[in-house]
Protein backbone atom coordinates (compact mmCIF):
# COMPACT_ATOMS: atom_id res chain seq x y z
CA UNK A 1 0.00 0.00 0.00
CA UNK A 2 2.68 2.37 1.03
CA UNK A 3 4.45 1.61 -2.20
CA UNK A 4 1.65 2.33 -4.27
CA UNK A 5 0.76 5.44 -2.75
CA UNK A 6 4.46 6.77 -3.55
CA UNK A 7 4.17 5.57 -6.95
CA UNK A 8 0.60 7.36 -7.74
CA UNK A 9 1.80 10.58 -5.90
CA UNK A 10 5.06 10.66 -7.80
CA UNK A 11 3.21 9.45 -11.21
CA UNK A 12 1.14 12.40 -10.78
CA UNK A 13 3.97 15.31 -9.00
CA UNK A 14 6.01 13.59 -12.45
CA UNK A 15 3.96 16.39 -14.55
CA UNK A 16 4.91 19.21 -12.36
CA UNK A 17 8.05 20.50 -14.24
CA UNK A 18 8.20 23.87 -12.25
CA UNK A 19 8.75 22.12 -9.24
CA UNK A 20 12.02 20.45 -10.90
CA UNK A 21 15.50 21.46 -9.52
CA UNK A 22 18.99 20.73 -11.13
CA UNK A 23 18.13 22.23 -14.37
CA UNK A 24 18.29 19.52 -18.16
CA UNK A 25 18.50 16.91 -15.23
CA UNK A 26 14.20 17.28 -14.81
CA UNK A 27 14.77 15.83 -10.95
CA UNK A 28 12.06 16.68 -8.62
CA UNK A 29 9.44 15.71 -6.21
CA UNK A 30 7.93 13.53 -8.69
CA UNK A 31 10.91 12.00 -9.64
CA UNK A 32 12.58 11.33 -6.57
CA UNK A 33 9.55 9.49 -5.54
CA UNK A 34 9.73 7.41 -8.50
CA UNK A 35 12.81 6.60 -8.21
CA UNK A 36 12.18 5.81 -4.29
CA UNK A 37 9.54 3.38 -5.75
CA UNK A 38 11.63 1.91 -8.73
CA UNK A 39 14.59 0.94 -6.00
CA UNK A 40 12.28 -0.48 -3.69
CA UNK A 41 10.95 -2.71 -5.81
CA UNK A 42 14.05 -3.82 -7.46
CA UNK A 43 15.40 -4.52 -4.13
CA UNK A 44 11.95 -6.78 -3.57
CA UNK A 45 12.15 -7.95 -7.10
CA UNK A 46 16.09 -9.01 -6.42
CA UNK A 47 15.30 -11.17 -3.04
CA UNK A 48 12.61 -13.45 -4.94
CA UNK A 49 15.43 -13.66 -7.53
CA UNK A 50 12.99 -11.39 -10.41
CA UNK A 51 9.40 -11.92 -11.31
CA UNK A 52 7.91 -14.60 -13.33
CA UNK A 53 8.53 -14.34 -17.28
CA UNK A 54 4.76 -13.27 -17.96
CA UNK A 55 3.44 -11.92 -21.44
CA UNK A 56 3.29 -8.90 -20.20
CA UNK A 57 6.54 -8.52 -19.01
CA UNK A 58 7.82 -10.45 -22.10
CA UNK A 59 5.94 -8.07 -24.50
CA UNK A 60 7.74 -5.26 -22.95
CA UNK A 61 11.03 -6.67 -22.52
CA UNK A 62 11.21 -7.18 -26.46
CA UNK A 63 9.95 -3.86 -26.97
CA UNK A 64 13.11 -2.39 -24.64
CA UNK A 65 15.36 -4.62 -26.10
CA UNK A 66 14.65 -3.64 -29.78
CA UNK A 67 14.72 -0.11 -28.63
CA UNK A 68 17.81 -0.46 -27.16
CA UNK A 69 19.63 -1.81 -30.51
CA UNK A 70 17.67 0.84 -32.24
CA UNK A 71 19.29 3.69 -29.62
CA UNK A 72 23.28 2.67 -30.15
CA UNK A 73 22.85 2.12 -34.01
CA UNK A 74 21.23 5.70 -34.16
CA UNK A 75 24.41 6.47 -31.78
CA UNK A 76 27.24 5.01 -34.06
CA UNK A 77 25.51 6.46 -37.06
CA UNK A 78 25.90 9.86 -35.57
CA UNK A 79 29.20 9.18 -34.58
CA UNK A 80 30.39 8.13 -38.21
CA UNK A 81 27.83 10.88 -39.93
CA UNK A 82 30.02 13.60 -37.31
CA UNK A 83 26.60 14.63 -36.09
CA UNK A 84 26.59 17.57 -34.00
CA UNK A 85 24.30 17.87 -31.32
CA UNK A 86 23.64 18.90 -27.50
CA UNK A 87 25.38 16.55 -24.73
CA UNK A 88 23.22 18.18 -22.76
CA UNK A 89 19.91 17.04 -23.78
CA UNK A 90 21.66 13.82 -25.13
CA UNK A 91 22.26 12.70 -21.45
CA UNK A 92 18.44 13.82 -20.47
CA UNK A 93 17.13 11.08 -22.98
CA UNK A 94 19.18 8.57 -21.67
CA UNK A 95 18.18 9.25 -18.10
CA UNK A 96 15.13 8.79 -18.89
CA UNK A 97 15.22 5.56 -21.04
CA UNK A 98 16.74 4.07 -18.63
CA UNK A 99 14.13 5.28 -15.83
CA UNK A 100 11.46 3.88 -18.00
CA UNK A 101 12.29 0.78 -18.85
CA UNK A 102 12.74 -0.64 -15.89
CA UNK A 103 9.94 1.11 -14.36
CA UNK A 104 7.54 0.10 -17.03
CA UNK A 105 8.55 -3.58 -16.19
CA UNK A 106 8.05 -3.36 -12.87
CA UNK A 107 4.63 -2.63 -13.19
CA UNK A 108 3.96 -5.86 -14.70
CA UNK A 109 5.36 -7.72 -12.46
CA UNK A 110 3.83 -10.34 -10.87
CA UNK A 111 1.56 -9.78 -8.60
CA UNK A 112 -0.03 -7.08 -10.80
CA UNK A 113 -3.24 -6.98 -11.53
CA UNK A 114 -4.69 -6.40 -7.87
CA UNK A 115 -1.59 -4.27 -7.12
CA UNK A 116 -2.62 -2.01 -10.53
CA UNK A 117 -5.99 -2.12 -9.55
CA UNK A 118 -5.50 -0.38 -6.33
CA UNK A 119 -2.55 2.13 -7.61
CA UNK A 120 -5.51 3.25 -10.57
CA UNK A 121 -7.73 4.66 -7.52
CA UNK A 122 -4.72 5.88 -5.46
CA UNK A 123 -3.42 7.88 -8.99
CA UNK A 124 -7.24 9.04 -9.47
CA UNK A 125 -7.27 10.42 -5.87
CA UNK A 126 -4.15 12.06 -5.91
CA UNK A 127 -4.76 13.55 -9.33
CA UNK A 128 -7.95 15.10 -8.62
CA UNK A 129 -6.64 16.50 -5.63
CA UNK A 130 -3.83 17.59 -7.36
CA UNK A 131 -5.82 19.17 -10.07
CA UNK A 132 -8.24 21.17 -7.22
CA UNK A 133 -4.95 22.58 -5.83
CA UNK A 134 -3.01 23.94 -8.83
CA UNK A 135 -7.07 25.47 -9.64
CA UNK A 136 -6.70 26.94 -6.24
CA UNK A 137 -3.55 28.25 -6.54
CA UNK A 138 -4.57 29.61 -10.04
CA UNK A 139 -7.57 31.31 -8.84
CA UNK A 140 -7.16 32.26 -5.30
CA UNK A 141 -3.81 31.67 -3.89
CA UNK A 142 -1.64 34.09 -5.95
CA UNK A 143 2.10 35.11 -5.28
CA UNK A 144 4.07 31.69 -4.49
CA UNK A 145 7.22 33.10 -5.78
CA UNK A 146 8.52 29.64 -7.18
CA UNK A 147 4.91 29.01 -9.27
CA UNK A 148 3.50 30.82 -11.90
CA UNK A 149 0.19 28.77 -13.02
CA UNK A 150 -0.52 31.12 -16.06
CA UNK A 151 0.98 30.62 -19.59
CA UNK A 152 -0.44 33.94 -20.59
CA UNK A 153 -4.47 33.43 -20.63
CA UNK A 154 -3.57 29.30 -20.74
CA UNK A 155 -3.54 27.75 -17.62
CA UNK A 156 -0.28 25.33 -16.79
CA UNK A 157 -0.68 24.85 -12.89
CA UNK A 158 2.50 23.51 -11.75
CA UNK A 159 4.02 22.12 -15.16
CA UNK A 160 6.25 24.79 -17.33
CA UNK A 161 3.76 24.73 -19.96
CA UNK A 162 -0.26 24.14 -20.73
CA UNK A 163 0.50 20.94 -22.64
CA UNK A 164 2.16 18.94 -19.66
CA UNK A 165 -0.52 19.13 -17.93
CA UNK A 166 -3.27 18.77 -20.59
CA UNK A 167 -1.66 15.03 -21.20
CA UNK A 168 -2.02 14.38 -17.36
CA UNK A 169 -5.67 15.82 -17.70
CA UNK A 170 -6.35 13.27 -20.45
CA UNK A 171 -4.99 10.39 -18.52
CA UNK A 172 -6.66 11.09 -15.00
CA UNK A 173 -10.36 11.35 -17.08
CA UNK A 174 -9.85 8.33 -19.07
CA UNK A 175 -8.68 6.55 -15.75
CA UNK A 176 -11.56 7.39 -14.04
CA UNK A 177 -13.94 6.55 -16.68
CA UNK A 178 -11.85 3.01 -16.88
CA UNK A 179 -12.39 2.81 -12.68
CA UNK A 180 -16.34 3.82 -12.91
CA UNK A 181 -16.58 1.02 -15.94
CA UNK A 182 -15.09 -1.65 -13.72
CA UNK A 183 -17.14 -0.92 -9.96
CA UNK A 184 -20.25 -0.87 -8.73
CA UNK A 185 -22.36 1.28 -6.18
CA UNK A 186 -20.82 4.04 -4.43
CA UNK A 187 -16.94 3.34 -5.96
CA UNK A 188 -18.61 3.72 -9.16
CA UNK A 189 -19.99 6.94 -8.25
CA UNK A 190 -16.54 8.24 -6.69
CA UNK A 191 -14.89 7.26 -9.46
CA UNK A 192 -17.65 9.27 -11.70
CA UNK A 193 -16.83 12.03 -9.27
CA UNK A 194 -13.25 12.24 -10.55
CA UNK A 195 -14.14 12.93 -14.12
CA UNK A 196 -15.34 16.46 -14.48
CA UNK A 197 -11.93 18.50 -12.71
CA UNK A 198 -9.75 16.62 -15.23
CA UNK A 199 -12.39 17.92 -18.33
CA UNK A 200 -12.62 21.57 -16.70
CA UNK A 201 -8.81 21.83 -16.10
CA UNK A 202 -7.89 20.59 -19.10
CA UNK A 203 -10.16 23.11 -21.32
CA UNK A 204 -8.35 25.97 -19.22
CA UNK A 205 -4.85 24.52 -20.55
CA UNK A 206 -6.75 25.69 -23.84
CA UNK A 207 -4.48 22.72 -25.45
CA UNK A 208 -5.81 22.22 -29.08
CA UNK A 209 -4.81 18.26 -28.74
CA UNK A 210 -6.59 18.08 -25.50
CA UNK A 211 -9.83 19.46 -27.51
CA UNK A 212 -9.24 17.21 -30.22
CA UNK A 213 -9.06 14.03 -28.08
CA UNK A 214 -11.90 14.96 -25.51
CA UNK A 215 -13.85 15.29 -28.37
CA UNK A 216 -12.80 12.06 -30.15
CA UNK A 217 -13.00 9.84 -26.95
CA UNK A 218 -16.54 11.31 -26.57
CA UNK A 219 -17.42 9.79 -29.95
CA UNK A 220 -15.61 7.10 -30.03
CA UNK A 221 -16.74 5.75 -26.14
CA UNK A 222 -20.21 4.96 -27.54
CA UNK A 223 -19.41 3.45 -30.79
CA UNK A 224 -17.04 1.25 -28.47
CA UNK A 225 -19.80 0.27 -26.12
CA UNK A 226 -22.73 -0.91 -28.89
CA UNK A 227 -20.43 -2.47 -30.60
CA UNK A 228 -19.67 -4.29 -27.11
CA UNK A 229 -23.76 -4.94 -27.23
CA UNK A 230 -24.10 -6.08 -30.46
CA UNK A 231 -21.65 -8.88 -29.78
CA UNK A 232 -23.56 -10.15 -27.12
CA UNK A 233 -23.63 -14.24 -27.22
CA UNK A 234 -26.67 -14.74 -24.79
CA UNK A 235 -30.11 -16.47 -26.87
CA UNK A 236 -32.41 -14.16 -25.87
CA UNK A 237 -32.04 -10.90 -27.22
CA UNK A 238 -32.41 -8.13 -24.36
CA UNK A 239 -34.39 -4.07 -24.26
CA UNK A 240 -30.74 -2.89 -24.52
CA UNK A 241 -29.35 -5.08 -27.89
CA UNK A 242 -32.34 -4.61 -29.47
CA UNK A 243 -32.68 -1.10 -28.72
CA UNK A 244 -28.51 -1.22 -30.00
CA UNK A 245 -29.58 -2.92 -33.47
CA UNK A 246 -32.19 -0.65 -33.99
CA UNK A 247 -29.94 2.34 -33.64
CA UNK A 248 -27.90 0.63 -36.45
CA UNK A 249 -30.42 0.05 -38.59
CA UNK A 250 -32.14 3.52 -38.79
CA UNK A 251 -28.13 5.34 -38.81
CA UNK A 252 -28.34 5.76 -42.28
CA UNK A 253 -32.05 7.05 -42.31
CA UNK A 254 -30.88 9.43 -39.49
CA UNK A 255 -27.86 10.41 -41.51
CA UNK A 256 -29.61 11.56 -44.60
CA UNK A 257 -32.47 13.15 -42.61
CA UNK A 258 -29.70 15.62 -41.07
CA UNK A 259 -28.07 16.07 -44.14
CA UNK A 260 -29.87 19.73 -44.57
CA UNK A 261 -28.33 20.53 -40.88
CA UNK A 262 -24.74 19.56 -42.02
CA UNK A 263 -24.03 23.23 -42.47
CA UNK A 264 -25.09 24.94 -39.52
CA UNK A 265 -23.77 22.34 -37.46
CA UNK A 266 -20.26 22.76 -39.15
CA UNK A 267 -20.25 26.12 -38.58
CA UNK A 268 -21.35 26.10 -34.67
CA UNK A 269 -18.82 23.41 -34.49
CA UNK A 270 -16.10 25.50 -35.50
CA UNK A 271 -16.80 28.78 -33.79
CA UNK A 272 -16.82 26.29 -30.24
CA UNK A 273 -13.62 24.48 -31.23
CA UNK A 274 -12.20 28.49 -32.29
CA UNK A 275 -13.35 29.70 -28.59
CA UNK A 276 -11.64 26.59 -27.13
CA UNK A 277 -8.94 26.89 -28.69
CA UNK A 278 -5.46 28.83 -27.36
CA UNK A 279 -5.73 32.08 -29.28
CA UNK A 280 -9.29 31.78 -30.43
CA UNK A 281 -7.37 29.69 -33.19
CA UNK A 282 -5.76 32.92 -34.22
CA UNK A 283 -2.41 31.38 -34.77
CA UNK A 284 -3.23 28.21 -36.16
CA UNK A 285 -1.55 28.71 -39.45
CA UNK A 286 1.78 29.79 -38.19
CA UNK A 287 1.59 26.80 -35.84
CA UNK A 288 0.83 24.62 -38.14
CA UNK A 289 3.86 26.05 -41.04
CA UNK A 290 6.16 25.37 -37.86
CA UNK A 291 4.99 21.86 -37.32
CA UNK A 292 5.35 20.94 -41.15
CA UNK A 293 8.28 22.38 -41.25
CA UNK A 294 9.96 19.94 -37.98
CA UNK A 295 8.32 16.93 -39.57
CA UNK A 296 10.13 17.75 -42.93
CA UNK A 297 13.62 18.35 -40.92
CA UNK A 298 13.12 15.20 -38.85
CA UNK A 299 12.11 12.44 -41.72
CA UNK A 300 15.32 13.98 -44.08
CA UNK A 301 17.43 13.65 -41.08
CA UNK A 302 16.15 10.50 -40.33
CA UNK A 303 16.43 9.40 -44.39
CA UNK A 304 20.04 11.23 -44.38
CA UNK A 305 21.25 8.59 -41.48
CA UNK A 306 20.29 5.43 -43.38
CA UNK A 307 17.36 5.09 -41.23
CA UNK A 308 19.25 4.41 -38.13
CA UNK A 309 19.00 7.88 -36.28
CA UNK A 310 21.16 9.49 -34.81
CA UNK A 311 20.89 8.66 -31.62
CA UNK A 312 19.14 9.70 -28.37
CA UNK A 313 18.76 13.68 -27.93
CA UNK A 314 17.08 16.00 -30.08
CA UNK A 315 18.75 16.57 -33.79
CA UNK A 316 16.35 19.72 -35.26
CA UNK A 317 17.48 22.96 -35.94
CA UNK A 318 14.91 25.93 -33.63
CA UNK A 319 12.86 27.08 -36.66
CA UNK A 320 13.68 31.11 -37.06
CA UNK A 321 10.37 32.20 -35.95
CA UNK A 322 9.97 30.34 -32.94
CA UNK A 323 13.66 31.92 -32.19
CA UNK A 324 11.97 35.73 -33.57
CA UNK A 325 8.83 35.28 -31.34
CA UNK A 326 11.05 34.39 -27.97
CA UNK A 327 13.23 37.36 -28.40
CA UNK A 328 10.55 40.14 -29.09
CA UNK A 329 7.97 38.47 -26.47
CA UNK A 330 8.04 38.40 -22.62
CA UNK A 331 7.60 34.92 -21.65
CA UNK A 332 6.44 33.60 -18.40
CA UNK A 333 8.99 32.23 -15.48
CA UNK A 334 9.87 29.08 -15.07
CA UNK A 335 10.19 27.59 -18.28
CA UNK A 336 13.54 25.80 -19.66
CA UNK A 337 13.65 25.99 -23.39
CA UNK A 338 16.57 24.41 -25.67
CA UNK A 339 19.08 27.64 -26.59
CA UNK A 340 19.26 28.65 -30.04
CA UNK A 341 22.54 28.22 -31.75
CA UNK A 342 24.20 26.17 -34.26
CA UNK A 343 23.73 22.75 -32.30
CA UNK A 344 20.83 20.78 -33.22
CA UNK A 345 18.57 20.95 -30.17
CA UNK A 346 15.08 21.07 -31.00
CA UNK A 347 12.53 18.21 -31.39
CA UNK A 348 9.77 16.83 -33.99
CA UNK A 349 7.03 17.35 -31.43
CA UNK A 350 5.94 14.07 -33.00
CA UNK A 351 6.25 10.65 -31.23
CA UNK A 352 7.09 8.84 -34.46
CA UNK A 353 8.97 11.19 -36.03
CA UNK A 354 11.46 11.87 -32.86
CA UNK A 355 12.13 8.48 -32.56
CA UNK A 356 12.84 8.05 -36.29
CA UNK A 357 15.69 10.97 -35.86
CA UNK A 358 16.71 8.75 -32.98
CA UNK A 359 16.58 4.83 -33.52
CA UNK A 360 15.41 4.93 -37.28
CA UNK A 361 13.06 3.05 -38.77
CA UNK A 362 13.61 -0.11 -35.97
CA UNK A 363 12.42 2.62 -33.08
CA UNK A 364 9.57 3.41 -35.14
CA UNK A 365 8.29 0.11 -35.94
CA UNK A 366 8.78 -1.47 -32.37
CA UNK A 367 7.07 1.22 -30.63
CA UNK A 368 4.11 1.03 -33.44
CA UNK A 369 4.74 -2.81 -32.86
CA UNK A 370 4.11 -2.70 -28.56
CA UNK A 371 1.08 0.41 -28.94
CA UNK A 372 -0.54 -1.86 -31.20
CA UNK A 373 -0.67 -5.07 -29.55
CA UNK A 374 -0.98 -3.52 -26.09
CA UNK A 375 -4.26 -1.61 -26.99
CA UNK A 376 -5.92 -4.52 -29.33
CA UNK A 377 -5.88 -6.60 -25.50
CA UNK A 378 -8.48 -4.55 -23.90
CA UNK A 379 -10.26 -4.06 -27.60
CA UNK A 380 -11.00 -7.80 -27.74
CA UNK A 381 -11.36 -7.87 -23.94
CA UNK A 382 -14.24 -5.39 -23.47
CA UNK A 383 -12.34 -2.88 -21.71
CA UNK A 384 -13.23 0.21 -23.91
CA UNK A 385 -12.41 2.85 -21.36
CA UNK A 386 -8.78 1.58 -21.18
CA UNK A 387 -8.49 1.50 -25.27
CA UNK A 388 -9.74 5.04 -24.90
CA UNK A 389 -7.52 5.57 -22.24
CA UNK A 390 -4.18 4.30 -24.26
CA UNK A 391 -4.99 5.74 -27.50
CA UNK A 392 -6.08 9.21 -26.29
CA UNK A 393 -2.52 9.42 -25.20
CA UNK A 394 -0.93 7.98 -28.60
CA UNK A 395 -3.23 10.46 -30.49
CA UNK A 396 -1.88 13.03 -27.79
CA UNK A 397 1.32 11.86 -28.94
CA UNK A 398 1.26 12.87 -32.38
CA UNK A 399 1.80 16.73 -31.91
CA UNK A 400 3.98 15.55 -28.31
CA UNK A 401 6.95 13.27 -27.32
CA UNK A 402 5.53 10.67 -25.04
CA UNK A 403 7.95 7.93 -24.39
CA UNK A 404 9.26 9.64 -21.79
CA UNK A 405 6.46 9.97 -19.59
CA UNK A 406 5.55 7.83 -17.25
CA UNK A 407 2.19 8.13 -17.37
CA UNK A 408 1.98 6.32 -20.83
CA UNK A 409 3.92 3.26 -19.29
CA UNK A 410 1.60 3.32 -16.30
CA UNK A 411 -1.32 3.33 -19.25
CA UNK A 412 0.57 0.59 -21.02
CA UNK A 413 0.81 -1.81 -18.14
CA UNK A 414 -2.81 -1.19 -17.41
CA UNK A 415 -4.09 -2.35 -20.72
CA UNK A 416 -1.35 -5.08 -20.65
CA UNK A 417 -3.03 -7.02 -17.16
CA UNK A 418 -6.41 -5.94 -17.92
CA UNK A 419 -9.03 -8.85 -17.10
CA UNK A 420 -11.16 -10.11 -19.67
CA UNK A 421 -14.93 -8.52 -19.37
CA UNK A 422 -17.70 -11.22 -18.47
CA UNK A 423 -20.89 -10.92 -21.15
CA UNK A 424 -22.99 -9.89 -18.37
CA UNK A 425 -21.15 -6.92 -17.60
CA UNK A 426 -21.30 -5.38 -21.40
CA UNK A 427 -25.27 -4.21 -21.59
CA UNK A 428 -24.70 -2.41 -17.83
CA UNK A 429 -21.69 -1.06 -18.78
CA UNK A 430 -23.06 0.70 -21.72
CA UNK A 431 -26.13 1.98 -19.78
CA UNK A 432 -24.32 3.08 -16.41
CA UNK A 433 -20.34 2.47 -17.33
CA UNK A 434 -20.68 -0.15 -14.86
CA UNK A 435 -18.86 -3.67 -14.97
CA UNK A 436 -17.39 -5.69 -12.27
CA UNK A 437 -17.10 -5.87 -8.78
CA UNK A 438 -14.08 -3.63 -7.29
């Protein structure tokens, strides 16, 4: 219990980068703990001479393994290419490999699934009162002269900027829905509690990707669920799967009866996702030239290196604007950006792409390899909220670097012990997101 409790608070602290000392080196609160945790349980895992081989555990150890050949080819081909780039930030990704990978083990280790079980509501708990503080501190409790929860008009809470703590935002409302899916009675309503602070705060972050995935998760929960209800084994055919088949059967009646509405419902969608959006969308074409013009940088470099990479680290060049806007513009405190100059230091912004400058094209295809397989588990096994859970993340990872967060590995080991949903739990679940027993 204790264990887990240092874990979730430390998962959760992991996201506040403005509490970080010791500069590139990202230690703080949040990591110490982790790393308090990670020791611990090496130490335990190192008496009963290591855990079981499980598929889990195997699944992931493959994945590292891979990843690891894929990091020292992309380092040798940098080496012989004469790559330049940053020490610095070269020796922050391989810190935090090597903090992942055996953390991300860990958590499948055996005894998990009880042990995950309990850290999920412990990381829910924590988050939300994590969340209600850095709100407080927003709103009410100004003048903390090491915080500054405002990017601007965007809020950030304790992270150096809105996105950090959008992506924890994503995870602690997908978490919750998983928890409220899989309990009954008042649990389930605690863990329903949880949901709405991680929606509100993350629409203050005014993160476009946040938007983007709330919206997709919200559309893509229900699909999930009839299609959970349509599959349904049992002879008799229930209120709820008929109810489910005649939904499907009318869609494409319903579909060409709001065909004249298409318009007006465009446009109202668009002037909400404008207002939600960080600059009332203002500045969506220069972000979006910027972004292009990484991805382009980060495949040639990637091509230019035989696709091996080049190593761990990032290998872009700061696009001139970004380096134009930073000089002209006061920026807020507490934010550690990579300094312009002729070293490469800049990344892709883009999972994929940052690993292809990195490992090449074997990075790429064993992390596609391990998301893939991991989230297709809880697909076949009726756990919707943790496939919504997983892929909101990889989708948040798109237009972010992930791999280095812990809360992905956390999401990854979830999916990767998840239990197999009985058929009577499906129709309640898709009424009440109910399922199991706690």
């Amino acid at each position: 219990m204790i264990l887990n409790l240092l874990f979730s608070i430390g998962l959760v602290l992991a996201s506040s980068s403005q509490l970080r000392f010791l500069g590139v080196a990202g230690v703080g609160p949040g990591e110490i703990l982790l790393l308090v945790w990670l020791v611990s349980m090496l130490s335990r895992e190192a008496a009963r001479l290591g855990p079981p081989l499980t598929p889990a555990l195997s699944r992931l150890l493959i994945f590292w393994g891979f990843f690891l050949a894929a990091q020292c080819f992309g380092t040798l081909a940098g080496f012989v290419l004469q790559d330049r780039h940053d020490p610095i930030w070269f020796l922050h990704d391989v810190l935090a490999y090597s903090m992942m990978a055996p953390l991300s083990c860990l958590l499948v280790a055996e005894p998990a699934q009880q042990r995950l079980r309990q850290t999920a509501w412990l990381v829910s708990i924590v988050g939300s009162v994590s969340l209600a503080v850095q709100l407080a501190n927003a709103l009410f409790i100004r003048g903390i002269p090491v915080l500054d929860p405002w990017y601007w008009e965007r809020l950030r809470g304790w992270s150096q900027n809105p996105n950090q703590l959008a992506f924890l935002c994503v995870a602690l409302g997908a978490l919750a829905l998983h928890l409220a899916e899989t309990s009954r009675g008042m649990r389930k309503i605690g863990a329903l509690a949880c949901m709405p602070l991680p929606i509100a705060v993350g629409l203050l972050t005014k993160s476009d990707t946040f938007t983007f995935v709330l919206a997709l998760g919200s559309l893509a929960y229900p699909v999930l669920k009839f299609r959970q209800m349509l599959r349904r084994t049992t002879p008799e055919l229930t209120f709820r799967s008929a109810s489910a088949w005649i939904l499907v059967c009318a869609l494409p009646l319903i579909l060409i009866s709001a065909a004249p509405l298409g318009g007006a419902i465009g446009a109202g969608t668009l002037d909400i996702a404008k207002y939600m959006a960080k600059d009332n969308g203002k500045g969506a074409d220069r972000e979006t030239e910027v972004r292009l013009h990484l991805w382009a940088q980060a495949i040639e470099k990637g091509v230019d290196s035989g696709l091996l990479g080049l190593g761990p680290g990032p290998h872009l060049q700061i696009p001139l604007s970004i380096v134009e806007e930073r000089a002209v513009e006061d920026e807020p405190t507490n934010i550690v950006h990579p300094a312009p100059g002729d070293t490469p230091n800049f990344e892709a912004h883009d999972t994929f792409l940052d690993l292809f400058t990195q490992g090449g094209l074997l990075a790429v295809l064993s992390f596609a390899w391990l998301v893939g397989s991991t989230i297709s588990a809880p697909y076949r096994n009726g756990r919707d909220a943790l496939v919504i859970l997983l892929g909101g993340l990889v989708v948040f990872g798109l237009v972010h670097f992930i791999i280095r967060q812990p809360m992905f590995w956390f999401a990854t080991a979830l999916c990767l012990v998840a239990p197999v949903a009985r058929v009577s739990e499906i129709a309640p679940a898709a009424e009440t997101f109910g399922g199991t027993k706690a």
